[in-house]
Structures are given as structure tokens and as C-alpha cells.
N, C-alpha and C. Protein backbone atom coordinates (compact mmCIF):
# COMPACT_ATOMS: atom_id res chain seq x y z
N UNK A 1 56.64 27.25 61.07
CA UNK A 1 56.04 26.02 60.65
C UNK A 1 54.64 25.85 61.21
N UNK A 2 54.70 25.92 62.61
CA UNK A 2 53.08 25.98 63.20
C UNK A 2 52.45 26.99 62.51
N UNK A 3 52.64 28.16 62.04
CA UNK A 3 51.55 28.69 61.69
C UNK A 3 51.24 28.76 60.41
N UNK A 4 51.89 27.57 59.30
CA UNK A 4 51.18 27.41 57.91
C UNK A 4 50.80 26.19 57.88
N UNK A 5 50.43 25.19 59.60
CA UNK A 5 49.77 24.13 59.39
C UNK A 5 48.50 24.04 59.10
N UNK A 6 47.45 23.33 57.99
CA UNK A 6 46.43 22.98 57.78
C UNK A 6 45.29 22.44 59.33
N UNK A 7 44.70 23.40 59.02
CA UNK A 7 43.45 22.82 60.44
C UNK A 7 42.55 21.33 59.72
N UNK A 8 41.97 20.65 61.21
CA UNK A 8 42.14 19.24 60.50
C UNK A 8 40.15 19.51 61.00
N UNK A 9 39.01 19.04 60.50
CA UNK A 9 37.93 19.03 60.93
C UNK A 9 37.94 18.63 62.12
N UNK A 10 36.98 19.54 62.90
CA UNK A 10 36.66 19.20 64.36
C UNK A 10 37.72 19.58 65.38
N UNK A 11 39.03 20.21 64.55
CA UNK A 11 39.56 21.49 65.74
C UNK A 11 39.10 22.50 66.04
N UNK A 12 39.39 23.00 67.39
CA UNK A 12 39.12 24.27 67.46
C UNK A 12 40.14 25.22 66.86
N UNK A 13 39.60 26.46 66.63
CA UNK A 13 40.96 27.52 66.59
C UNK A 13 41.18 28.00 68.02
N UNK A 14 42.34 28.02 68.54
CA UNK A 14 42.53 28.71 69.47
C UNK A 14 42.41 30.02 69.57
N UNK A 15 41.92 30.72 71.09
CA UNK A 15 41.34 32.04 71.12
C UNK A 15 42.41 32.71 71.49
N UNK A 16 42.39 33.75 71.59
CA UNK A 16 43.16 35.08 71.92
C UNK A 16 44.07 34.55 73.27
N UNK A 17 43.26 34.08 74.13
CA UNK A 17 43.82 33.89 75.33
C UNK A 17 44.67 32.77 75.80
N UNK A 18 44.53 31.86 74.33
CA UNK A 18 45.57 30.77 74.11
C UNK A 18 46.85 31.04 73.36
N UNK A 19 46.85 32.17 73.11
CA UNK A 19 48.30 32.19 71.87
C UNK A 19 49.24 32.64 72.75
N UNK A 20 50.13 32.75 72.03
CA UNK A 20 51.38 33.23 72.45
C UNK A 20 51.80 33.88 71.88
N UNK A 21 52.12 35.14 71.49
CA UNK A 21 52.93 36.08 70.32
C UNK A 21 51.80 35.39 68.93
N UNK A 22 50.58 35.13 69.00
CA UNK A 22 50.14 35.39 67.84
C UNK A 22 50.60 33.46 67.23
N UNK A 23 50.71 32.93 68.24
CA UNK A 23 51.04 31.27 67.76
C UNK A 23 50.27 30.28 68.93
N UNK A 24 49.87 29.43 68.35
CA UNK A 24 49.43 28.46 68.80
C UNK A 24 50.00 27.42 69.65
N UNK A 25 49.73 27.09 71.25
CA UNK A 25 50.26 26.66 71.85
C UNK A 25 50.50 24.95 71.50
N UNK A 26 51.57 24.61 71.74
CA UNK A 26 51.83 23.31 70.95
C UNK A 26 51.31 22.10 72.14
N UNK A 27 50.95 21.25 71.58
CA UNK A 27 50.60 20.16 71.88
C UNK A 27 51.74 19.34 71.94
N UNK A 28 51.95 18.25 72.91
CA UNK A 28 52.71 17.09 73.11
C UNK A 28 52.29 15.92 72.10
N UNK A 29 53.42 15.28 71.66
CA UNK A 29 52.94 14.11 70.67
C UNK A 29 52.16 12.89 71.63
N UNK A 30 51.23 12.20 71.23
CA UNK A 30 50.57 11.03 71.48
C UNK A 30 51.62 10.01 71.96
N UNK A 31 51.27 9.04 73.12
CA UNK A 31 51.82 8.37 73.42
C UNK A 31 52.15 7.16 72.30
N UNK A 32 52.94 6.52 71.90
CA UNK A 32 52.60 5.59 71.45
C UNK A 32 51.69 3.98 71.61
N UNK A 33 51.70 3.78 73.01
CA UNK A 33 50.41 2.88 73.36
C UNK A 33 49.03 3.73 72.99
N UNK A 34 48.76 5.01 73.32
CA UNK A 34 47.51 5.60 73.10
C UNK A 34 47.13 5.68 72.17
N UNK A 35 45.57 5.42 71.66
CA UNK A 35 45.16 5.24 70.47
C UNK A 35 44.31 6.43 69.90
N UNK A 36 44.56 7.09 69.27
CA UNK A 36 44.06 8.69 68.73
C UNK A 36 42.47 8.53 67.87
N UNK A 37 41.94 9.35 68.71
CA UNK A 37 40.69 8.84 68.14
C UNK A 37 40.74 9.84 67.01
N UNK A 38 39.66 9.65 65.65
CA UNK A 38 39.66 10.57 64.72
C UNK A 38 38.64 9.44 63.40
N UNK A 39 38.24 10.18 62.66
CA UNK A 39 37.77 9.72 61.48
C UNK A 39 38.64 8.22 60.63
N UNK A 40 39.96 8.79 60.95
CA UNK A 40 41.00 8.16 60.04
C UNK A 40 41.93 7.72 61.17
N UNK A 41 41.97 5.64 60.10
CA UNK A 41 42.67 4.88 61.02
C UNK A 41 43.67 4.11 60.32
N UNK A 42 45.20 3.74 60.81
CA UNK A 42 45.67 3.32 59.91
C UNK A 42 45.82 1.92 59.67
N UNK A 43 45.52 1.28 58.65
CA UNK A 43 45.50 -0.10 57.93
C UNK A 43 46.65 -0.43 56.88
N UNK A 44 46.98 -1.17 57.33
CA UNK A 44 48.21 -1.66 56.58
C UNK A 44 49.37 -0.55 56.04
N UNK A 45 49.56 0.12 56.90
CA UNK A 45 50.76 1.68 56.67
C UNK A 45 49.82 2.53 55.25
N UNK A 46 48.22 2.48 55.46
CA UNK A 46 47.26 3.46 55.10
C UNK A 46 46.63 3.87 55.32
N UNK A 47 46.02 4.81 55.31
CA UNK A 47 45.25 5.66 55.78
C UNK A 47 43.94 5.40 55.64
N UNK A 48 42.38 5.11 56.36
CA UNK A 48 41.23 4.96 55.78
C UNK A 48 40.37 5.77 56.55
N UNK A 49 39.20 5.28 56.06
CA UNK A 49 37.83 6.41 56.44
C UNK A 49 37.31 5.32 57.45
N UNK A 50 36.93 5.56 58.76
CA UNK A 50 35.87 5.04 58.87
C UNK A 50 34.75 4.88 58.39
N UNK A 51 33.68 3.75 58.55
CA UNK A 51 32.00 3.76 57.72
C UNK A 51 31.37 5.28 58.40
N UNK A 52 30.73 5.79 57.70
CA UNK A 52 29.78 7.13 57.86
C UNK A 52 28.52 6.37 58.97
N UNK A 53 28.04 7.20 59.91
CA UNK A 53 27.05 6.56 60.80
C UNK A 53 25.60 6.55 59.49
N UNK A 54 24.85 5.78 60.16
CA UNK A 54 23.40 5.31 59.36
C UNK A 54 22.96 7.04 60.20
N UNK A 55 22.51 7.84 58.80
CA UNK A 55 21.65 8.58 58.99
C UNK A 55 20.38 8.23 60.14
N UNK A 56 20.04 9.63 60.75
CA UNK A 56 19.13 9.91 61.45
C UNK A 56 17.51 9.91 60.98
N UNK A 57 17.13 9.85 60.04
CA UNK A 57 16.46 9.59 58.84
C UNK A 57 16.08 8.56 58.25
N UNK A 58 14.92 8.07 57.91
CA UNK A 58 15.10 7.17 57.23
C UNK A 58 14.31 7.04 55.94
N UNK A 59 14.32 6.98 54.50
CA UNK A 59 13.08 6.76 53.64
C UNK A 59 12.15 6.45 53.87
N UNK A 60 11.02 7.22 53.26
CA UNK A 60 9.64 6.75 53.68
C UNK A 60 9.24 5.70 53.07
N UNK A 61 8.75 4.58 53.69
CA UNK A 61 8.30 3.54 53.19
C UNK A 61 7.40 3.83 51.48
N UNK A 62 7.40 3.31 50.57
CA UNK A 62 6.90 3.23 49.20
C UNK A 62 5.34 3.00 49.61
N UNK A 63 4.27 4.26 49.31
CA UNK A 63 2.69 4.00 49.12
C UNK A 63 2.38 2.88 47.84
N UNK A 64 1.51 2.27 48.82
CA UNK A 64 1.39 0.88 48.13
C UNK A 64 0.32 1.60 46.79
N UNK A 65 0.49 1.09 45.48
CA UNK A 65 -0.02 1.48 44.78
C UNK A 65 -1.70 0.50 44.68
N UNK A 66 -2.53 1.57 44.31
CA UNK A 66 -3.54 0.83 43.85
C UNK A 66 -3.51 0.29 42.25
N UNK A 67 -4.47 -0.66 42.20
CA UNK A 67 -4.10 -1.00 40.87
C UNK A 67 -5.41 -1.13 39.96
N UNK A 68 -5.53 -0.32 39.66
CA UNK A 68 -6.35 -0.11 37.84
C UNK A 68 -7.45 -0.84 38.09
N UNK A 69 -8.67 -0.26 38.62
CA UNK A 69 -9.69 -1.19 38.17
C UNK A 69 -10.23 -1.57 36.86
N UNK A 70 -10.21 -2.50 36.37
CA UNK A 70 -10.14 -2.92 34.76
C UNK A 70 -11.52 -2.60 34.27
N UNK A 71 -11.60 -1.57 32.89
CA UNK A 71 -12.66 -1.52 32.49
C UNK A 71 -13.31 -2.42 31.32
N UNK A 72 -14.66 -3.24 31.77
CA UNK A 72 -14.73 -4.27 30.99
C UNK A 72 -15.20 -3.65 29.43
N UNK A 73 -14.77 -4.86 28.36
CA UNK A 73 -15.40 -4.24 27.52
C UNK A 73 -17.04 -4.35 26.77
N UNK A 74 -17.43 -4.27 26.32
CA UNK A 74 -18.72 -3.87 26.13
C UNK A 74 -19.21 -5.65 25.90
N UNK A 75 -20.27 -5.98 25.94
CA UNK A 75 -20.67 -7.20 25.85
C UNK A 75 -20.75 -7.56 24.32
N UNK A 76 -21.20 -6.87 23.73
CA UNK A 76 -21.29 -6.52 22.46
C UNK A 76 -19.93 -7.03 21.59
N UNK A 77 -18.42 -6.59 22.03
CA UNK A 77 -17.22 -7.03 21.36
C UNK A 77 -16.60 -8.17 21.74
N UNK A 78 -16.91 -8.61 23.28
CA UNK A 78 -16.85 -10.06 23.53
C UNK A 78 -17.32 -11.14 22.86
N UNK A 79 -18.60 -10.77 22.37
CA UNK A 79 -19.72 -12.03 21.74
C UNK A 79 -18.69 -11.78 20.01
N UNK A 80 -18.16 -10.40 19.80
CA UNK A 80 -17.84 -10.20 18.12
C UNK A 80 -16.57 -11.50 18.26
N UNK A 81 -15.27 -11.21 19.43
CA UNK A 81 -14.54 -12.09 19.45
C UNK A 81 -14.80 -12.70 19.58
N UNK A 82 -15.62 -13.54 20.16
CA UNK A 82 -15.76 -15.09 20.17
C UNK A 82 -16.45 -15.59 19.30
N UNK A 83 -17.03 -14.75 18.86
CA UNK A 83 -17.38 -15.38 17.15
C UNK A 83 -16.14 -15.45 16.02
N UNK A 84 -15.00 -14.71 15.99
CA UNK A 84 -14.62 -14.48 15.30
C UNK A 84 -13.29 -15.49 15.74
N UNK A 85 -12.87 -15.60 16.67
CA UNK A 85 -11.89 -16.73 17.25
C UNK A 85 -12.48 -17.70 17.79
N UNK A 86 -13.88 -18.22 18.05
CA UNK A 86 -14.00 -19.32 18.49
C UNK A 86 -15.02 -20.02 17.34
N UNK A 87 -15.47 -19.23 16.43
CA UNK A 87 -16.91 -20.30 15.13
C UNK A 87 -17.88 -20.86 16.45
N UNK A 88 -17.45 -22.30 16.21
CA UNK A 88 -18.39 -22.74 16.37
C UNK A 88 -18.69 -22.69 17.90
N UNK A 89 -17.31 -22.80 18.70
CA UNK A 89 -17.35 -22.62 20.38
C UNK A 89 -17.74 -21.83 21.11
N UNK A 90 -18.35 -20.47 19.76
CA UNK A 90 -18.46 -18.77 20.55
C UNK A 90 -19.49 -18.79 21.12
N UNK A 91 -20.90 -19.50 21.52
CA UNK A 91 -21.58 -19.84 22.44
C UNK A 91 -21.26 -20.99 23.91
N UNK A 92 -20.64 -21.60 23.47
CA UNK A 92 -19.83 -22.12 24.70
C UNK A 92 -18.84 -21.36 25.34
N UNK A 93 -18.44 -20.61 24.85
CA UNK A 93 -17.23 -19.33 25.33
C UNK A 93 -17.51 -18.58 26.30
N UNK A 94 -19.27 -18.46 25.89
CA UNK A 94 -19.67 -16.64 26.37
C UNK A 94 -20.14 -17.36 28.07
N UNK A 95 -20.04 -18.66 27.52
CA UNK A 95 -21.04 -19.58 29.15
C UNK A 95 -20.49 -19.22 30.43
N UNK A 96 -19.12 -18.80 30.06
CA UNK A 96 -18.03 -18.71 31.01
C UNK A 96 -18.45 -16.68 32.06
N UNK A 97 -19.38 -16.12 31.37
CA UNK A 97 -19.68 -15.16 31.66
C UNK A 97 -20.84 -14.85 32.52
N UNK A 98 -21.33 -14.07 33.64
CA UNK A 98 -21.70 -14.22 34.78
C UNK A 98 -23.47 -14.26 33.83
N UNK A 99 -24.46 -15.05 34.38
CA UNK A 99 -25.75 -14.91 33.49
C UNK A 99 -26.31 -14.22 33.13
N UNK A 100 -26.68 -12.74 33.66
CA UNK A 100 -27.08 -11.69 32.96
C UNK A 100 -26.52 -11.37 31.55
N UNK A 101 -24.97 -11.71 31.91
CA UNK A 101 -23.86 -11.03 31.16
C UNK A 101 -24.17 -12.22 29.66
N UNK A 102 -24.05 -12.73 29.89
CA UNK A 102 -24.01 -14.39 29.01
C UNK A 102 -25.12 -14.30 28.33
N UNK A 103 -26.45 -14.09 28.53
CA UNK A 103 -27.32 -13.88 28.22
C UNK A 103 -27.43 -12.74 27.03
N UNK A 104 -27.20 -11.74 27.18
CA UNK A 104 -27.05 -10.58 26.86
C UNK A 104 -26.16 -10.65 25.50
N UNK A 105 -24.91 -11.20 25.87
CA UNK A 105 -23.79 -11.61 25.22
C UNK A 105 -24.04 -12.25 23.88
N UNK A 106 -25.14 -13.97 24.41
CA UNK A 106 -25.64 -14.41 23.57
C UNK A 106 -26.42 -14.04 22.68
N UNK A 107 -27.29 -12.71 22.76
CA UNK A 107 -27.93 -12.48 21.86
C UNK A 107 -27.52 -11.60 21.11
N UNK A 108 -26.43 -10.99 21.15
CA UNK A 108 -25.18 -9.93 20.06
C UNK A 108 -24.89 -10.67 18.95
N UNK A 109 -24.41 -12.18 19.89
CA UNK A 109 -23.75 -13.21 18.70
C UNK A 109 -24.91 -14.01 18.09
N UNK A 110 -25.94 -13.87 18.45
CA UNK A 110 -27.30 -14.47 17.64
C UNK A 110 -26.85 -13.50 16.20
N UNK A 111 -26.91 -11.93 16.87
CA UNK A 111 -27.03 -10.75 15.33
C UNK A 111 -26.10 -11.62 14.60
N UNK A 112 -24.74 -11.60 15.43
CA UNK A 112 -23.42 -11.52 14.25
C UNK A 112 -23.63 -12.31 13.55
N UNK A 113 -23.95 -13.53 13.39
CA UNK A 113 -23.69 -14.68 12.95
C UNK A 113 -25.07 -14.78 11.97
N UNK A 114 -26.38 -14.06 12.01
CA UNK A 114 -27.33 -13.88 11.21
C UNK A 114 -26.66 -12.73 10.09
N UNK A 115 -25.54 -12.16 9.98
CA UNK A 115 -24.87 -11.17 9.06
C UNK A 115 -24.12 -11.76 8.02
N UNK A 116 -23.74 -11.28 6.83
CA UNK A 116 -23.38 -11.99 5.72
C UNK A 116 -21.51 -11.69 6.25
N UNK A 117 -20.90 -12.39 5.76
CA UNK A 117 -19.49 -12.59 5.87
C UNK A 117 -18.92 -11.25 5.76
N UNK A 118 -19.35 -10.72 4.84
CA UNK A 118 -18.56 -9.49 3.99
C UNK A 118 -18.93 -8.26 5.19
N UNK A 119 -20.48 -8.20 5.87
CA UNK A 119 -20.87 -7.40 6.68
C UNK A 119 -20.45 -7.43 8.84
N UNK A 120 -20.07 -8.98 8.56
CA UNK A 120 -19.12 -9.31 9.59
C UNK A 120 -17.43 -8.81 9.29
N UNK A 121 -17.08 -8.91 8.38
CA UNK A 121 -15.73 -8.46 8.42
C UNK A 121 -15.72 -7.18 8.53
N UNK A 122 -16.47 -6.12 8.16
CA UNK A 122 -16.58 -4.84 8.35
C UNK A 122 -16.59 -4.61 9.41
N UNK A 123 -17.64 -5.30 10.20
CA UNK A 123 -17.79 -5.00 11.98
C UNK A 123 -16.47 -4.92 13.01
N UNK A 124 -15.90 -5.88 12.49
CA UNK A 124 -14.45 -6.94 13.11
C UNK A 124 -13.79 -5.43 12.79
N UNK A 125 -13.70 -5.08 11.63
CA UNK A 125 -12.46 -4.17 11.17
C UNK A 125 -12.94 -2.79 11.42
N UNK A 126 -14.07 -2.08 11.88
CA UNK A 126 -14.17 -1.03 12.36
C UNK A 126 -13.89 -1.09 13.60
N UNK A 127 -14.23 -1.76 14.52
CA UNK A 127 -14.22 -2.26 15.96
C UNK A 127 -12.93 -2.36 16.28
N UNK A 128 -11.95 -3.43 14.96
CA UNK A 128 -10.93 -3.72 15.81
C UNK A 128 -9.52 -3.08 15.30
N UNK A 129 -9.98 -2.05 14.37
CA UNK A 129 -8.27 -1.86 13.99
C UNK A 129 -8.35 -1.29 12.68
N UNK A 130 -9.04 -0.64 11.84
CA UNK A 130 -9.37 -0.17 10.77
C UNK A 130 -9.24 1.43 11.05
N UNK A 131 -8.43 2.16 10.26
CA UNK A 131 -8.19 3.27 10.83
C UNK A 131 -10.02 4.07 10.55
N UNK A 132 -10.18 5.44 11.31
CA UNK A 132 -11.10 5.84 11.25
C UNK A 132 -11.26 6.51 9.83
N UNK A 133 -10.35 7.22 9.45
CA UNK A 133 -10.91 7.66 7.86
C UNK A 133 -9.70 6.84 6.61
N UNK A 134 -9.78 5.23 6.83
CA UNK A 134 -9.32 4.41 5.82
C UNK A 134 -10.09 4.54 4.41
N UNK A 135 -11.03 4.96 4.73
CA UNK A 135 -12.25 4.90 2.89
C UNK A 135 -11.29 6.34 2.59
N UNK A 136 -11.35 7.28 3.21
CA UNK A 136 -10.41 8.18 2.23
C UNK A 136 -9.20 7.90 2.11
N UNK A 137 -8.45 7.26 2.81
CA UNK A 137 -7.29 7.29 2.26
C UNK A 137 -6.94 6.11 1.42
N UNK A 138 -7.81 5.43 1.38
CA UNK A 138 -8.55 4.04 -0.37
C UNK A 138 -8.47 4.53 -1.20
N UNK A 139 -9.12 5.49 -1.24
CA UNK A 139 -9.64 6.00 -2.25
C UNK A 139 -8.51 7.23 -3.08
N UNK A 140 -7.56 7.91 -2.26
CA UNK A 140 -6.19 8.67 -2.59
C UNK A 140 -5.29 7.28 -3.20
N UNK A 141 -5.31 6.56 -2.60
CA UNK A 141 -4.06 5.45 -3.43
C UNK A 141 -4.83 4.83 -4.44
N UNK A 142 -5.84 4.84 -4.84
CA UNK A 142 -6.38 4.43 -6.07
C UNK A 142 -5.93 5.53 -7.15
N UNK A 143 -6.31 6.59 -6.56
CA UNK A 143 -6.72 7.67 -7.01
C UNK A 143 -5.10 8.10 -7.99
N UNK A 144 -4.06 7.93 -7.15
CA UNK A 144 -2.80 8.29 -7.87
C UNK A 144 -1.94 6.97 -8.21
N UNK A 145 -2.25 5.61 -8.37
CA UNK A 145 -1.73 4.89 -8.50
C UNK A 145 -2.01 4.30 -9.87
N UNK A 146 -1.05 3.86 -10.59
CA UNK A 146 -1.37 3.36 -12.22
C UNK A 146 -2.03 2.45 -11.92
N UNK A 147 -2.57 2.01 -13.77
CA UNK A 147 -3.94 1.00 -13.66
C UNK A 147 -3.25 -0.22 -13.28
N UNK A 148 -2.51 -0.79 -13.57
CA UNK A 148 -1.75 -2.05 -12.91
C UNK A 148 -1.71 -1.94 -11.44
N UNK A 149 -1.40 -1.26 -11.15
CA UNK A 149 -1.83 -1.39 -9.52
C UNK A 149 -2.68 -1.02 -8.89
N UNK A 150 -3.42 -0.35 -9.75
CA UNK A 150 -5.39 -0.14 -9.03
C UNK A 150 -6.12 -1.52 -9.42
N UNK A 151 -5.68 -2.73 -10.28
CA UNK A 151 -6.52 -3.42 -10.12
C UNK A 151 -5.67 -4.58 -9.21
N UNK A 152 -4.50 -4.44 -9.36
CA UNK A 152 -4.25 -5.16 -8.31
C UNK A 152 -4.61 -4.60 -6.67
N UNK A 153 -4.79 -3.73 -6.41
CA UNK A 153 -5.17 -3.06 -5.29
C UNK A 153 -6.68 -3.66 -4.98
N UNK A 154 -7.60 -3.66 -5.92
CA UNK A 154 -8.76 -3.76 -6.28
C UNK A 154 -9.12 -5.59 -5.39
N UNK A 155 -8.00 -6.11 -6.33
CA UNK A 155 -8.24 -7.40 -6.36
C UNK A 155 -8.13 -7.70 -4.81
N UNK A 156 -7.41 -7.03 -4.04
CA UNK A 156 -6.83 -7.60 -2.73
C UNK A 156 -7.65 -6.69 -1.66
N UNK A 157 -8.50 -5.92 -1.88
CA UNK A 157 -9.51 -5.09 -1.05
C UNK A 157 -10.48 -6.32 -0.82
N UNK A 158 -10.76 -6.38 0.74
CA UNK A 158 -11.85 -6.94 1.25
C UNK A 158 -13.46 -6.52 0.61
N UNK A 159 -14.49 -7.85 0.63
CA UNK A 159 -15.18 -6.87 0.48
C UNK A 159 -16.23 -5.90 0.84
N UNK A 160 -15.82 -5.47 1.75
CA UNK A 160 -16.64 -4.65 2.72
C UNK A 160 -15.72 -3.01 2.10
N UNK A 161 -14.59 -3.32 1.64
CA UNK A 161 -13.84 -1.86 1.39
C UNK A 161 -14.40 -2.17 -0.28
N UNK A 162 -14.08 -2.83 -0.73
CA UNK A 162 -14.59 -2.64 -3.01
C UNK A 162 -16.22 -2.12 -2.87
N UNK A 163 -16.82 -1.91 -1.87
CA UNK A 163 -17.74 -1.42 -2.37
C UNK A 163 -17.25 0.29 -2.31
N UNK A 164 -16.26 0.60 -1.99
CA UNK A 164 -16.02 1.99 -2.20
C UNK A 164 -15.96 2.47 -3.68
N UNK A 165 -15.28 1.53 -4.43
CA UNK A 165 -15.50 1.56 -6.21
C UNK A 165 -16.65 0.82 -6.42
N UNK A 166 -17.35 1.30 -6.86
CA UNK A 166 -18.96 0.24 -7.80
C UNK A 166 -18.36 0.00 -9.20
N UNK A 167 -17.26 1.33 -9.66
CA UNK A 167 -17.48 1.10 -10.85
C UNK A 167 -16.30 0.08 -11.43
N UNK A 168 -15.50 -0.60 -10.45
CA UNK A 168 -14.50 -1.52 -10.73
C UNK A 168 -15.08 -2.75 -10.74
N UNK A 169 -14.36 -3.87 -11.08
CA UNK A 169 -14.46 -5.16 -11.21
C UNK A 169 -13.33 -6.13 -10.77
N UNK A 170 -13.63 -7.47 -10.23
CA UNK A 170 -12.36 -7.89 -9.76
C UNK A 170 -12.05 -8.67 -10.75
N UNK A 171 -10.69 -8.83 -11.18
CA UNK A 171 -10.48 -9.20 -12.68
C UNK A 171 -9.16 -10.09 -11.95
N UNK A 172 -8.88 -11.39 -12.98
CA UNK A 172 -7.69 -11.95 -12.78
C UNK A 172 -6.67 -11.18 -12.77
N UNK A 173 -5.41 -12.14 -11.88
CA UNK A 173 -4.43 -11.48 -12.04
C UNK A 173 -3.79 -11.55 -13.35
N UNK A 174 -2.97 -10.20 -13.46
CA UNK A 174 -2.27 -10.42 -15.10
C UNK A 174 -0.94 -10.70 -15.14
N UNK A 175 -0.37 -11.36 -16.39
CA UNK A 175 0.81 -11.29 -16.50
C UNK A 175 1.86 -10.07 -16.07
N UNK A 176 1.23 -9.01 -16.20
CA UNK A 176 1.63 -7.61 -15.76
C UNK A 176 1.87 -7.35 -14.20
N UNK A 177 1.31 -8.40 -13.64
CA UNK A 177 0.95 -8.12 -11.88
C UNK A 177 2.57 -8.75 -11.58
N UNK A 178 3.23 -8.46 -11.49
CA UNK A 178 4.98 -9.01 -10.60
C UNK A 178 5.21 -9.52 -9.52
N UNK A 179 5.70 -9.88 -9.04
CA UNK A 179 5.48 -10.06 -7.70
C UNK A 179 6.05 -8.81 -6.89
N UNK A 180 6.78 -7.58 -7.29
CA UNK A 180 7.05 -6.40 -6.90
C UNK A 180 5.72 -5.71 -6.99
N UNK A 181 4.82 -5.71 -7.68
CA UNK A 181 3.83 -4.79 -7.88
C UNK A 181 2.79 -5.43 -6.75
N UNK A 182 2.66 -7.16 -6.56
CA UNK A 182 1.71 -7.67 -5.69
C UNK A 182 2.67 -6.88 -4.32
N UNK A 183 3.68 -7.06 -3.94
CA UNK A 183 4.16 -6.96 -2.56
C UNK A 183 3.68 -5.46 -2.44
N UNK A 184 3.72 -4.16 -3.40
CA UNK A 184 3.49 -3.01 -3.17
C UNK A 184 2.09 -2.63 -3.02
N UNK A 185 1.02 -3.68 -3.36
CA UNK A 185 -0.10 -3.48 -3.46
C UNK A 185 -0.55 -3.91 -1.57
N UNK A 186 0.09 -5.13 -1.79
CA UNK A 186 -0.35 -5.52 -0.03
C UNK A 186 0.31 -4.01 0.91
N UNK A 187 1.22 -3.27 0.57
CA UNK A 187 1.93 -2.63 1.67
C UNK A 187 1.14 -1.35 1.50
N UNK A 188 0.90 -1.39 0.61
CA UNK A 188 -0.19 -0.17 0.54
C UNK A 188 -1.68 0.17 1.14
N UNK A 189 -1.77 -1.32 0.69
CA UNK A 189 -3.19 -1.36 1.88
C UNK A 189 -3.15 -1.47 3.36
N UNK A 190 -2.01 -2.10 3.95
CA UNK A 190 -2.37 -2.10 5.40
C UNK A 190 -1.61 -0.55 5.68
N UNK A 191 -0.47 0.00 4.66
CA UNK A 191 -0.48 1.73 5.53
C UNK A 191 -2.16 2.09 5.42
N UNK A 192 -2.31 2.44 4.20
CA UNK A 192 -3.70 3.44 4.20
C UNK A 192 -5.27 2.72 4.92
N UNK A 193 -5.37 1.43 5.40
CA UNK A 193 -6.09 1.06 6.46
C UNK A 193 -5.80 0.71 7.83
N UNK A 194 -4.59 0.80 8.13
CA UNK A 194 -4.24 0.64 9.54
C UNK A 194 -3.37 1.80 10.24
């Protein structure tokens, strides 16, 4: 029996000079007042783990991150937005900007606002969100789309984009225009410009 018992962590094996015929000298059972020290203690007729000690170690504190110095944007697209979201306030807007800056600012939005509507919306929509080669891809959905929906296409092009056709005209809507053909005309334009 002693010698197909399981070794328990943190015994020794006994050496040569402890055996006896090749067996392990037996130990006396624990007193019952004495309390057996070991990993495992019993709780309620079960068996548990003691808590594991707090590592020797500890995580390295988290490097404080730096954070993004913000790159401003050009004075130039400040004065475009605040013309374009504030009208009439976009000189009171820019006031809020350090005086060189304001200054500077103010005289962008002097240009914008000396520009015709059609040549302001172009600005707005290259600047702000107009894909970079939208005139060609205008010009492919014209290009394969029936005449019912090239002039509805036509009709709903800004006009800073209809000058890509000279040779069209903006013509009422027709009985022919559906409201399936209007919804396909709007979805068409913001894929092939945005």
C-alpha cells in the first residue's frame, strides 16, 4: 500500500538511507489537537485552497498617454464655415478668433461672400465632401442611364455640377418622372458624388 501512494507537493522523496527494504519509513498519524499545516484546509467536511500569496511583482504602472496636439484647420475653411452655417453671424463668429487669426479669417469671407451662389456651393462641396473624381463618375451615370432619368438626374444636379452638360437643359418634371425614378435619381447622385 505505501508504495503505490501518490506524493503530495512539497514532499520530499526519501533517500537511500531512509528506506527500508526499498519502502518508505512510515510516519505517525497527526495528533488530533494538532493542526497540519498544508495548502488545503478543511471547511465544512471540504476540502479548500487557501488564497495564492500576492505575487512578488507588480504591473507596471500605465505611461500616461500624450494627447494629440490638434491640427488647426486652415483659416481659409473656418471663414467658408461660418459663412455657410452662420450668413449673416459669420463675421461675428470669426471675432471669437485670436486677431491676427480673425483678421486674416475676415478677409477669406470678404472673397466668399463677393462669389455667386452657384460658385460658393462648389467651394463648400470640393472642400467639404465631394468625391475627388465625382465629374467622371456624372458623367458615366448620365452616360448609361435612359432619357427619363438623365433629365431627371439633370434636373436635381447642383449648379456648379450641370455645367458638366452645356448641352442639356433643365426642363420640368414629367408625367413620366415616378416617384421610383425621382428616389433613383437622388440615390444616384449622392453614390457617384460622395
Amino acid at each position: 500500500m505505501e508504495a503505490t501512494r501518490n506524493e503530495r507537493p512539497g514532499e520530499k522523496t526519501p533517500g537511500p538511507e531512509q528506506t527500508v527494504a526499498g519502502r518508505a519509513p512510515r510516519s505517525s498519524p497527526p495528533e488530533p489537537s494538532a493542526k497540519v499545516p498544508g495548502p488545503e484546509q478543511m471547511v465544512a467536511g471540504r476540502a479548500t485552497r487557501a488564497p495564492l500569496p500576492e505575487p512578488a511583482w507588480k504591473p507596471a504602472s500605465p505611461v500616461p498617454m500624450k494627447s494629440p496636439v490638434p491640427v488647426p484647420l486652415p483659416l481659409e475653411r473656418i471663414a467658408l464655415v461660418a459663412l455657410v452655417f452662420g450668413r449673416e453671424r459669420a463675421g461675428a463668429l470669426l471675432d471669437g478668433l485670436r486677431e491676427p487669426d480673425a483678421m486674416q479669417a475676415k478677409a477669406h469671407l470678404a472673397g466668399f461672400a463677393a462669389l455667386s451662389s452657384a460658385r460658393r456651393q462648389a467651394r463648400v462641396a470640393v472642400d467639404f465632401g465631394v468625391r475627388p473624381d465625382a465629374a467622371a463618375r456624372l458623367r458615366a451615370v448620365m452616360e448609361e442611364a435612359p432619357e427619363v432619368l438623365r433629365r431627371e438626374l439633370f434636373r436635381r444636379l447642383p449648379p456648379y455640377h450641370r455645367s458638366l452638360f452645356p448641352e442639356r437643359q433643365v426642363e420640368p418634371p414629367d408625367a413620366v418622372a415616378t416617384p421610383a425614378v425621382c428616389t433613383l435619381a437622388e440615390r444616384l447622385l449622392r453614390e457617384a458624388t460622395r
